[in-house]
N, C-alpha and C. Protein backbone atom coordinates (compact mmCIF):
# COMPACT_ATOMS: atom_id res chain seq x y z
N UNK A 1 43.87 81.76 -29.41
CA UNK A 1 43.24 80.72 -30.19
C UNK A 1 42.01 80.24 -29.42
N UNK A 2 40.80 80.18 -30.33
CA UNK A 2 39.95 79.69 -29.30
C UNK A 2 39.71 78.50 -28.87
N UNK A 3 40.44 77.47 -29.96
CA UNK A 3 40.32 76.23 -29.41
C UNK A 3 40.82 76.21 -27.62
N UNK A 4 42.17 76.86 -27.30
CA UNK A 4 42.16 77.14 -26.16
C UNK A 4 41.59 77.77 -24.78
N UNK A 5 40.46 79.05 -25.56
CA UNK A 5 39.33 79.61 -24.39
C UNK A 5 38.36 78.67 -24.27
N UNK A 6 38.00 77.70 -25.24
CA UNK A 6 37.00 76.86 -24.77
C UNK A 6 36.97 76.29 -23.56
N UNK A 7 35.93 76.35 -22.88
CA UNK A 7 35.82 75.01 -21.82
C UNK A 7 36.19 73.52 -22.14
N UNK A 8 36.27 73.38 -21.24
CA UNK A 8 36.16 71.36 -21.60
C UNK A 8 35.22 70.97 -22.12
N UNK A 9 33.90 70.88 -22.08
CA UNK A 9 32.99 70.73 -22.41
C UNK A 9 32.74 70.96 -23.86
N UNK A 10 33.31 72.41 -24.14
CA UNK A 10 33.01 73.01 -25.86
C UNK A 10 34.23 72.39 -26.37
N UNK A 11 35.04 72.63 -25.60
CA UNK A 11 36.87 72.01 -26.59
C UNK A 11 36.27 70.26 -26.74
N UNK A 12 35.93 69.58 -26.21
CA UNK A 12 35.63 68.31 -26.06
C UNK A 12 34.39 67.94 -27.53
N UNK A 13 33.48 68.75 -27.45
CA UNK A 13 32.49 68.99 -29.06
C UNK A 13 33.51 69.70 -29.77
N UNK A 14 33.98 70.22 -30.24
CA UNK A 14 34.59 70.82 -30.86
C UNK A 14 35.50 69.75 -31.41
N UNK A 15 36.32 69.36 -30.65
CA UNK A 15 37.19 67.93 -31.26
C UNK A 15 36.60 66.84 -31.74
N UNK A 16 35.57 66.65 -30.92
CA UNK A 16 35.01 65.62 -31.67
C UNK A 16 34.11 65.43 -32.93
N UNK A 17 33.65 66.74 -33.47
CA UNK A 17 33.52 66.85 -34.66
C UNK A 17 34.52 66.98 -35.39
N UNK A 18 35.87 66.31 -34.81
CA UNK A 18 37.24 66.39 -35.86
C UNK A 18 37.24 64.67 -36.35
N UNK A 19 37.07 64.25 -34.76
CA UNK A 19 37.63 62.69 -34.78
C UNK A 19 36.88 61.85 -33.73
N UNK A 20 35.79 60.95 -33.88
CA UNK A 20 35.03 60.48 -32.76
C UNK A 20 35.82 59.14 -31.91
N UNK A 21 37.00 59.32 -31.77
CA UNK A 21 37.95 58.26 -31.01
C UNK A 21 38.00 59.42 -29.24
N UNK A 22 36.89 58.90 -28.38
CA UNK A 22 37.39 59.77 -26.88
C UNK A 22 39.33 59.77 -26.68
N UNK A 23 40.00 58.76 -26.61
CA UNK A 23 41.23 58.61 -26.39
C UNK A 23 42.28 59.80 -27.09
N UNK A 24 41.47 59.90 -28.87
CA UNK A 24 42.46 60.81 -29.19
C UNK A 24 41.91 62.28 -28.92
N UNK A 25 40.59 62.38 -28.24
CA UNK A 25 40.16 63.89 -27.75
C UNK A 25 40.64 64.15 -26.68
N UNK A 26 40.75 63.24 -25.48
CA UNK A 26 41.35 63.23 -24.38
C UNK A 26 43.15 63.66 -24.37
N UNK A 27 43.89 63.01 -25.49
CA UNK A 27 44.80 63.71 -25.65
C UNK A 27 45.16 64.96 -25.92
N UNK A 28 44.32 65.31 -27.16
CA UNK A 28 43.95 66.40 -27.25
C UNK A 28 43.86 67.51 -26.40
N UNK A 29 43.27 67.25 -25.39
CA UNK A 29 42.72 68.20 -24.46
C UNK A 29 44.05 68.26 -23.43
N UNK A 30 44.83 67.08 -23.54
CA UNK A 30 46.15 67.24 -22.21
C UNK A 30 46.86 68.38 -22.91
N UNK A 31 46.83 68.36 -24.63
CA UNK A 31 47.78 69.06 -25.52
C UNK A 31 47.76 70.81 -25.26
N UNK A 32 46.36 70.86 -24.76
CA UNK A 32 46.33 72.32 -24.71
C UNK A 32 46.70 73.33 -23.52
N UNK A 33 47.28 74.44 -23.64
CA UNK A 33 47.04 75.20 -24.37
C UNK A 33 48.03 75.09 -25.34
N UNK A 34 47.32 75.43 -27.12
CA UNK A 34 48.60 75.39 -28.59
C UNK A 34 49.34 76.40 -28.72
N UNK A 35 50.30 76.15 -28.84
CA UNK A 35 51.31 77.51 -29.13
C UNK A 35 50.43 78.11 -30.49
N UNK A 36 50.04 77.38 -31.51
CA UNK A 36 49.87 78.04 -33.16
C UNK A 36 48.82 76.37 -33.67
N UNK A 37 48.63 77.04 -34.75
CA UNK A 37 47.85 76.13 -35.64
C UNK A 37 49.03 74.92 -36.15
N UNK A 38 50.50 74.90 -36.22
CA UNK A 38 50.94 73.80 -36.48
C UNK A 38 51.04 72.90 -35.32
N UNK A 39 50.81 73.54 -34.16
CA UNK A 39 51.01 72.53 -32.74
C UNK A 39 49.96 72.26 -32.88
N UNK A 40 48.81 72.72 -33.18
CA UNK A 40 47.69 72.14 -32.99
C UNK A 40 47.51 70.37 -33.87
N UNK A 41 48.16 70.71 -35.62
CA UNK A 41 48.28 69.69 -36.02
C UNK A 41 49.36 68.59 -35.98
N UNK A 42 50.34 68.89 -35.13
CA UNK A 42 51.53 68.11 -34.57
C UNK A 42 51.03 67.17 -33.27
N UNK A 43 49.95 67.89 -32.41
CA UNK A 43 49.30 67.36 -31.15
C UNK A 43 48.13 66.47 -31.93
N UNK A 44 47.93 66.78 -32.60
CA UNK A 44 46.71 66.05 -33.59
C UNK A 44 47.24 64.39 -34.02
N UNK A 45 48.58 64.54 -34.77
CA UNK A 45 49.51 63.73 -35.44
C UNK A 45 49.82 62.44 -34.03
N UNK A 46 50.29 62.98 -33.03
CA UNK A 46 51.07 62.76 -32.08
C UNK A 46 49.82 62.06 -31.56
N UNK A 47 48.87 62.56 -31.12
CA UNK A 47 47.34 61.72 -30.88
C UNK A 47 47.11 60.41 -31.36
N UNK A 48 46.72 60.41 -32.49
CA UNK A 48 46.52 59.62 -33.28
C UNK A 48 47.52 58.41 -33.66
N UNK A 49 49.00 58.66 -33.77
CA UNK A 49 49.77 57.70 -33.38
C UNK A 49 49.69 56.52 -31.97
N UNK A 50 49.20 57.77 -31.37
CA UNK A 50 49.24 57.32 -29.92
C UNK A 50 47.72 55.96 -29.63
N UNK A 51 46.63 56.12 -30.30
CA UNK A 51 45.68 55.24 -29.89
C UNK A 51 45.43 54.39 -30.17
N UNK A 52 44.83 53.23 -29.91
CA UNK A 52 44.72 51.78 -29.36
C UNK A 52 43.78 51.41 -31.23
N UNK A 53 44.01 49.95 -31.36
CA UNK A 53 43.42 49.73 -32.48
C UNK A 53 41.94 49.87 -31.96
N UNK A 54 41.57 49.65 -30.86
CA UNK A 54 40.02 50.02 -30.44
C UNK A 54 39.33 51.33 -30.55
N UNK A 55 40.44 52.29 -29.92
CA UNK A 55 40.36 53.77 -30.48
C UNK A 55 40.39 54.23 -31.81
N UNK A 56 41.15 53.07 -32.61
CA UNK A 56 40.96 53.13 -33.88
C UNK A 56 39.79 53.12 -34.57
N UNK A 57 38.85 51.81 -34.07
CA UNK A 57 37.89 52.03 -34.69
C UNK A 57 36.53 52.77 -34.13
N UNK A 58 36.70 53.07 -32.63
CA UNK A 58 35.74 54.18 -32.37
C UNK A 58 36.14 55.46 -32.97
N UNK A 59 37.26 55.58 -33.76
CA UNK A 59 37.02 56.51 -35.02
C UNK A 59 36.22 56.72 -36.14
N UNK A 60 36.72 55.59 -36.31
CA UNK A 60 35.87 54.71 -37.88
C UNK A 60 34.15 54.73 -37.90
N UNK A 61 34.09 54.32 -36.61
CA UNK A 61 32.80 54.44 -36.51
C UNK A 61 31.84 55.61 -36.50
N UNK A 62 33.14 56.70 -36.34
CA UNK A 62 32.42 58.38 -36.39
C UNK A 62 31.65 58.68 -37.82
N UNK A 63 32.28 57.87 -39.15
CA UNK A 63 32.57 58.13 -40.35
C UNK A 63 31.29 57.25 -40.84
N UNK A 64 30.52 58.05 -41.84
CA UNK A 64 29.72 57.33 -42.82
C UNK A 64 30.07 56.66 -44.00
N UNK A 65 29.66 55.74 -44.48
CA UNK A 65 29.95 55.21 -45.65
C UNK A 65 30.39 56.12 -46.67
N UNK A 66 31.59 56.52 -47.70
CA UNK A 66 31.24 56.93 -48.98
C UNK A 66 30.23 56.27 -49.70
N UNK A 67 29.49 57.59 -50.03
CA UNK A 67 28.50 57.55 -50.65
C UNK A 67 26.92 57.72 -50.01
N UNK A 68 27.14 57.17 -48.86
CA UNK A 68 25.67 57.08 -48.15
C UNK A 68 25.13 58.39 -47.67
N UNK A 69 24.47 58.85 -47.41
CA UNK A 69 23.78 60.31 -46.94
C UNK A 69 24.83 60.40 -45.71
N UNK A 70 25.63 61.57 -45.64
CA UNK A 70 26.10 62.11 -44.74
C UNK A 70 25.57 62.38 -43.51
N UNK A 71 25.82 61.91 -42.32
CA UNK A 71 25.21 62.57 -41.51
C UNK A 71 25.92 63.36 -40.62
N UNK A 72 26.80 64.58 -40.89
CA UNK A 72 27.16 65.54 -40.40
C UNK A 72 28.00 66.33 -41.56
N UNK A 73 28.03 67.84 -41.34
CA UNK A 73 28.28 68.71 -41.61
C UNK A 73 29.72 68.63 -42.88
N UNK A 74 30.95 67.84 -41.90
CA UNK A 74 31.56 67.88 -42.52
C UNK A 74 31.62 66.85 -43.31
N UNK A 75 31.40 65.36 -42.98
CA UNK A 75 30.96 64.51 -44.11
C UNK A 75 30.10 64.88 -45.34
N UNK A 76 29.46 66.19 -45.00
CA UNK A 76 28.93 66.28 -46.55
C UNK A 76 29.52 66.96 -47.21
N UNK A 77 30.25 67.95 -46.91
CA UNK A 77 31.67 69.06 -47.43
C UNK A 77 32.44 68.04 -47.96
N UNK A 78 33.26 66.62 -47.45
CA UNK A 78 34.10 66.08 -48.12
C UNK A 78 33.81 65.35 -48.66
N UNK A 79 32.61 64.47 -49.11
CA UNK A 79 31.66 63.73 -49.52
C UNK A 79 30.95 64.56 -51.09
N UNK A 80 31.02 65.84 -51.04
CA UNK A 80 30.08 66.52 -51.87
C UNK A 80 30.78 66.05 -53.39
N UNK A 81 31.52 65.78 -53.54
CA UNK A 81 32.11 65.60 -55.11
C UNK A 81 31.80 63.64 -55.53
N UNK A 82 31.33 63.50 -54.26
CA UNK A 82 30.06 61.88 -55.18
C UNK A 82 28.78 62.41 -54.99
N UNK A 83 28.55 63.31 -54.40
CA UNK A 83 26.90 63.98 -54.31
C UNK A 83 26.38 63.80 -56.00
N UNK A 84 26.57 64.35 -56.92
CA UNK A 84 26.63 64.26 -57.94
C UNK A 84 26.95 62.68 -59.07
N UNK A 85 27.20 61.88 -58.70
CA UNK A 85 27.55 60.76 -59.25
C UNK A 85 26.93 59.95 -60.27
N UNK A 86 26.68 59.28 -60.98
CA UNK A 86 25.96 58.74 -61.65
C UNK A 86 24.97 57.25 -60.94
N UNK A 87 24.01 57.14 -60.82
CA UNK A 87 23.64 56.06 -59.93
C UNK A 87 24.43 54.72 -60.38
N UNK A 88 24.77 54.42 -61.36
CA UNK A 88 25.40 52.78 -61.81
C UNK A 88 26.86 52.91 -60.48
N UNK A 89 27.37 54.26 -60.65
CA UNK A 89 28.56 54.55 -60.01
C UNK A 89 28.66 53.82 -58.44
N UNK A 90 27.59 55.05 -58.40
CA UNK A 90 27.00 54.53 -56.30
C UNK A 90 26.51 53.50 -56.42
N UNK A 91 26.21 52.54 -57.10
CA UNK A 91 25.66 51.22 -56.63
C UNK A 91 26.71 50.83 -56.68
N UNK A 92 27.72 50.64 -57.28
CA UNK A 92 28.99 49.77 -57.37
C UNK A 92 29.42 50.09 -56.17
N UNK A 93 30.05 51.41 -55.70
CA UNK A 93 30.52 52.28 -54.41
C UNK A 93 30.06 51.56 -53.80
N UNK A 94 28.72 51.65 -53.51
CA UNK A 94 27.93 50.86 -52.40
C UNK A 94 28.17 49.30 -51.99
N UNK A 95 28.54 48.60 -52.92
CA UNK A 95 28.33 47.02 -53.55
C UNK A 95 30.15 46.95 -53.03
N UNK A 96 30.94 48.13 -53.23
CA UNK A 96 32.43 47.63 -52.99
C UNK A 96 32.20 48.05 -51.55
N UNK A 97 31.94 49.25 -50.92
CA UNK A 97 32.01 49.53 -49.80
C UNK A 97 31.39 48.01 -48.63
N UNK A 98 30.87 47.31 -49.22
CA UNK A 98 29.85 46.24 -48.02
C UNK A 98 31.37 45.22 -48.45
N UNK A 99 32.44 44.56 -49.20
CA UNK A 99 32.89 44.02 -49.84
C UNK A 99 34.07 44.06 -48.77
N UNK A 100 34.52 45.62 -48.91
CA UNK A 100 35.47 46.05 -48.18
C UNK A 100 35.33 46.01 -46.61
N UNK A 101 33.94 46.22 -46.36
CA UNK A 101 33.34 45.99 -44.50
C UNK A 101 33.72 44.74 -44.21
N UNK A 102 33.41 43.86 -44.92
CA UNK A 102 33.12 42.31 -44.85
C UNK A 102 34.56 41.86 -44.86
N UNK A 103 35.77 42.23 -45.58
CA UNK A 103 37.49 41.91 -45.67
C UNK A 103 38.07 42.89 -44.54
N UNK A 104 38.06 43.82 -44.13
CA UNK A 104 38.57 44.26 -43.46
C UNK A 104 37.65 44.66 -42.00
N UNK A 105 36.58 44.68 -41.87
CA UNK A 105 36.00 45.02 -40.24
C UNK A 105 35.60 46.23 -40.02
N UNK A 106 35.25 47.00 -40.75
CA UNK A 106 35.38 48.64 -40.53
C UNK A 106 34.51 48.89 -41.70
N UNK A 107 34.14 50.05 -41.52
CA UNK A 107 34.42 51.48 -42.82
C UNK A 107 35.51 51.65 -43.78
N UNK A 108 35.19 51.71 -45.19
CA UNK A 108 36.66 52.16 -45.84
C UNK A 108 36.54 53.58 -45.28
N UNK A 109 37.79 54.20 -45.16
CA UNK A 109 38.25 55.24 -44.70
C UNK A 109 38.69 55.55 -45.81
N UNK A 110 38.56 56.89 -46.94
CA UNK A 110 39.47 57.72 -47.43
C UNK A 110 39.54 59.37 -47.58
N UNK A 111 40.46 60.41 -47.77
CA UNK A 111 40.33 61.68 -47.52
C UNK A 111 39.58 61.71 -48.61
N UNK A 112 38.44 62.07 -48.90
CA UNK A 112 37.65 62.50 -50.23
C UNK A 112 37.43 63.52 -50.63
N UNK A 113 37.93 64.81 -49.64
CA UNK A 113 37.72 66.21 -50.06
C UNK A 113 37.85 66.30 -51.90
N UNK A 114 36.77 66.38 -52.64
CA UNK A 114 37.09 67.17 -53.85
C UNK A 114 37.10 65.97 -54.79
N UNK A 115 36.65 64.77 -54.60
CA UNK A 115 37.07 63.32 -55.30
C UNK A 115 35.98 63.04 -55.65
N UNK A 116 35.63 62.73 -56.84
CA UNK A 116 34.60 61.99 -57.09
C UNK A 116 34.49 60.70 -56.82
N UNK A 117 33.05 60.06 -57.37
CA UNK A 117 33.29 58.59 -57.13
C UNK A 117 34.23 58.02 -57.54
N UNK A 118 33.93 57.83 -59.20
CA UNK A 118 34.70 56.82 -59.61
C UNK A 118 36.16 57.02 -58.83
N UNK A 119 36.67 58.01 -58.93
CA UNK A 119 38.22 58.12 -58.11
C UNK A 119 38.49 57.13 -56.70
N UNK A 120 37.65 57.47 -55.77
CA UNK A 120 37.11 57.06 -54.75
C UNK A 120 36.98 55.56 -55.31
N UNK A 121 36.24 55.10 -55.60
CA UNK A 121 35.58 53.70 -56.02
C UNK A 121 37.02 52.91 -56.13
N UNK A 122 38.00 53.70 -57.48
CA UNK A 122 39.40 53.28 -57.98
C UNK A 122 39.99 53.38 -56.69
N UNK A 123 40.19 53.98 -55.95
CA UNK A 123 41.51 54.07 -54.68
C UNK A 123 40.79 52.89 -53.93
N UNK A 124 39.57 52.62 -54.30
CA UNK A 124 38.90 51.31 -52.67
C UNK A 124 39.37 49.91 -53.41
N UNK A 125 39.47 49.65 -55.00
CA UNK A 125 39.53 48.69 -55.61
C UNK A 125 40.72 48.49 -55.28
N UNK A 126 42.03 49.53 -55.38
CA UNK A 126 43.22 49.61 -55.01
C UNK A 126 43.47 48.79 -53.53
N UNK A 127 43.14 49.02 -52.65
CA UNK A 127 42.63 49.31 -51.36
C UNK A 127 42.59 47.79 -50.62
N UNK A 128 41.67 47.17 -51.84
CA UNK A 128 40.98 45.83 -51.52
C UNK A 128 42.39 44.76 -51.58
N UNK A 129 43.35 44.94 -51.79
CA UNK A 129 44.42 43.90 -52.77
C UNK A 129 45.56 44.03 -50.66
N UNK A 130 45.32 45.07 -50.32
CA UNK A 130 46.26 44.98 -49.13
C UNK A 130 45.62 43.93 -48.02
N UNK A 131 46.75 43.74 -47.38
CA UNK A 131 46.73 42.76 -46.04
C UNK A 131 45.86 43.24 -44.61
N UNK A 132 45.86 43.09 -44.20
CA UNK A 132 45.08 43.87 -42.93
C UNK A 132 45.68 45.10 -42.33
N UNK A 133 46.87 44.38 -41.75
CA UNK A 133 48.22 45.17 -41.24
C UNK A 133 48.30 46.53 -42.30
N UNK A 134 48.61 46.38 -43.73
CA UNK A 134 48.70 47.45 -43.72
C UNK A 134 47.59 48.19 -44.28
N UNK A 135 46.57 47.53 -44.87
CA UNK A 135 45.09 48.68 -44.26
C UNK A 135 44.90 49.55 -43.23
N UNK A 136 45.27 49.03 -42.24
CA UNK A 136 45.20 49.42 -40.81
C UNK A 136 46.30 50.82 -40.56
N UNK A 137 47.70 50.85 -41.40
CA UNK A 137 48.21 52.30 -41.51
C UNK A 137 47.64 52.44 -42.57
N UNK A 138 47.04 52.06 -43.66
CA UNK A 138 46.72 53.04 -44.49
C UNK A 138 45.44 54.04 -44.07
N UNK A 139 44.69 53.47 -43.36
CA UNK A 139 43.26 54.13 -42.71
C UNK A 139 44.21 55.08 -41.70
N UNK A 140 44.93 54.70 -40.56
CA UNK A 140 45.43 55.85 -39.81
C UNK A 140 46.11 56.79 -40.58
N UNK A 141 46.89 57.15 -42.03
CA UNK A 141 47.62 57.93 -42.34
C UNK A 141 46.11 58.94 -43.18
N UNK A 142 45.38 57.87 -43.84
CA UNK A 142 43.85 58.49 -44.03
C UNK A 142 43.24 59.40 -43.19
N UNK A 143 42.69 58.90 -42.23
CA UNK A 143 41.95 59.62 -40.76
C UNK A 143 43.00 60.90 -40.06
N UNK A 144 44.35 60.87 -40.19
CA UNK A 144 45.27 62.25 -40.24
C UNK A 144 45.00 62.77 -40.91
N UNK A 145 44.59 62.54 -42.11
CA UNK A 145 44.63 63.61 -43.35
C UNK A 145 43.17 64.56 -43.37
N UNK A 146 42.08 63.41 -43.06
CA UNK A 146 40.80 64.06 -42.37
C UNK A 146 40.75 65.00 -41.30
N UNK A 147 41.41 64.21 -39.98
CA UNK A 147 42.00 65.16 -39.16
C UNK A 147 41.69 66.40 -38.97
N UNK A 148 43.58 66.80 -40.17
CA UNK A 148 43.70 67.80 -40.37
C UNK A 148 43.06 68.50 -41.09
N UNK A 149 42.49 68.28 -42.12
CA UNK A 149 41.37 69.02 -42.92
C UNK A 149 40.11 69.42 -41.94
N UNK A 150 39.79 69.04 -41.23
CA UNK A 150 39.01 69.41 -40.09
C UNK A 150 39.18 70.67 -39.20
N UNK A 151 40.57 70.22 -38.77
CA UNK A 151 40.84 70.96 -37.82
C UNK A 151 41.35 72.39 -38.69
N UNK A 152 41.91 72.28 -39.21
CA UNK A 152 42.28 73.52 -40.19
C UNK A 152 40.83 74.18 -40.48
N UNK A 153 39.76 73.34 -40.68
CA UNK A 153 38.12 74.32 -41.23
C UNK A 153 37.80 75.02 -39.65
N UNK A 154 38.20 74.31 -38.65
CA UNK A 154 37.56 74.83 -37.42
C UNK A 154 38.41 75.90 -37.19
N UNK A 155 39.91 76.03 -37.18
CA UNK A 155 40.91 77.07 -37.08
C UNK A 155 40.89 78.09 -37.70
N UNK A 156 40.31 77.65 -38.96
CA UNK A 156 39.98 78.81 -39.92
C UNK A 156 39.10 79.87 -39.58
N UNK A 157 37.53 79.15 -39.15
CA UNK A 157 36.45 79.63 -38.81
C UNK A 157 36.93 80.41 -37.60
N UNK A 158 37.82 79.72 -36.55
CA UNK A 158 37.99 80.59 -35.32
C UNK A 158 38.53 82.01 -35.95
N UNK A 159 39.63 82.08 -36.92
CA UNK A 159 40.62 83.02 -37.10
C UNK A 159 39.75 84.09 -37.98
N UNK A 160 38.53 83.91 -38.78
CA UNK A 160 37.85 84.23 -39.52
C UNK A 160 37.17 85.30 -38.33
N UNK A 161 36.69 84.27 -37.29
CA UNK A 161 35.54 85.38 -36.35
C UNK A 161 36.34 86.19 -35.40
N UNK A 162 37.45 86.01 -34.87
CA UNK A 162 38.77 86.36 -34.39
C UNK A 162 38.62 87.96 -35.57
N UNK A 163 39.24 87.70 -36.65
CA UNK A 163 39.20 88.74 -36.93
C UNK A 163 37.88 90.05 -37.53
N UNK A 164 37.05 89.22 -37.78
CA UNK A 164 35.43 90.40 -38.19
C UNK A 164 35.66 91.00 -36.32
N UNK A 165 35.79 90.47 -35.20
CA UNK A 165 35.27 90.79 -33.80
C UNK A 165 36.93 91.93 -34.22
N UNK A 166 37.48 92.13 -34.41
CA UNK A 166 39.05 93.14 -33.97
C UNK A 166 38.96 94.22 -34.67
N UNK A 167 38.11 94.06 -36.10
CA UNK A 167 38.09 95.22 -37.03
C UNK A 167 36.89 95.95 -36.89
């Protein structure tokens, strides 16, 4: 696996285009070497349980607004299904997202792979009605789910070039 030939240095970028919390990359990195791609997302799981509400939000902070111009690779892959939106849509998005900053302290966090706005918009309206406490697991069971969708695109890509290099 190459997450494991990496250096520290590349395994360290490499993770952190998963999850910008140092604490849960640093775990990360104790985790290796992975037996398989489910240790990888069990050490992932196990991470992320593990870090500080501060680590929490030097996560959060990795993450762009839904809706706002992506600024990385994979934010625009899971982001791409409001790319398309209707503008009345994204202004609201926009107008709930500052709503939601302002009640809770953060970024809304949600897995958006494949979601449009309005969906998105509906799960934040949803979203808005919880307590702090459990915002706070609902964003960590969120940011797992990102996670792993991450780490699975990077595992993929390894196993992808893994195999064109064997044949």
């Amino acid at each position: 696996m190459l997450l494991n030939e990496m250096d520290d240095d590349a395994a360290r970028s490499a993770l952190h285009a998963c999850c910008a919390s140092t604490a849960w990359i640093e775990r990360m990195m104790r985790a290796r070497p992975f037996r398989d791609v489910p240790a990888v997302l069990d050490a992932a799981d196990r991470a992320l349980s593990e870090i500080s509400e501060d680590d929490l939000d030097e996560a959060l902070a990795g993450h762009p607004r839904i809706g706002d111009r992506p600024d990385n690779a994979s934010s625009a892959l899971e982001q791409a299904g409001v790319a398309g939106s209707a503008a009345p849509v994204l202004a609201r998005l926009r107008e709930r997202n500052a709503s939601y900053e302002q009640r809770f302290g953060h970024v809304y966090l949600v897995f958006a792979n494949g979601r449009p706005a309005d969906e998105l918009l509906a799960i934040l309206d949803r979203r808005m009605t919880n307590d702090a406490a459990t915002e706070r697991r609902v964003v960590r069971r969120e940011l797992a789910k990102i996670n792993h969708a991450r780490l699975l695109r990077m595992l993929s890509t390894e196993r992808t070039a893994d195999e064109g290099v064997s044949r």
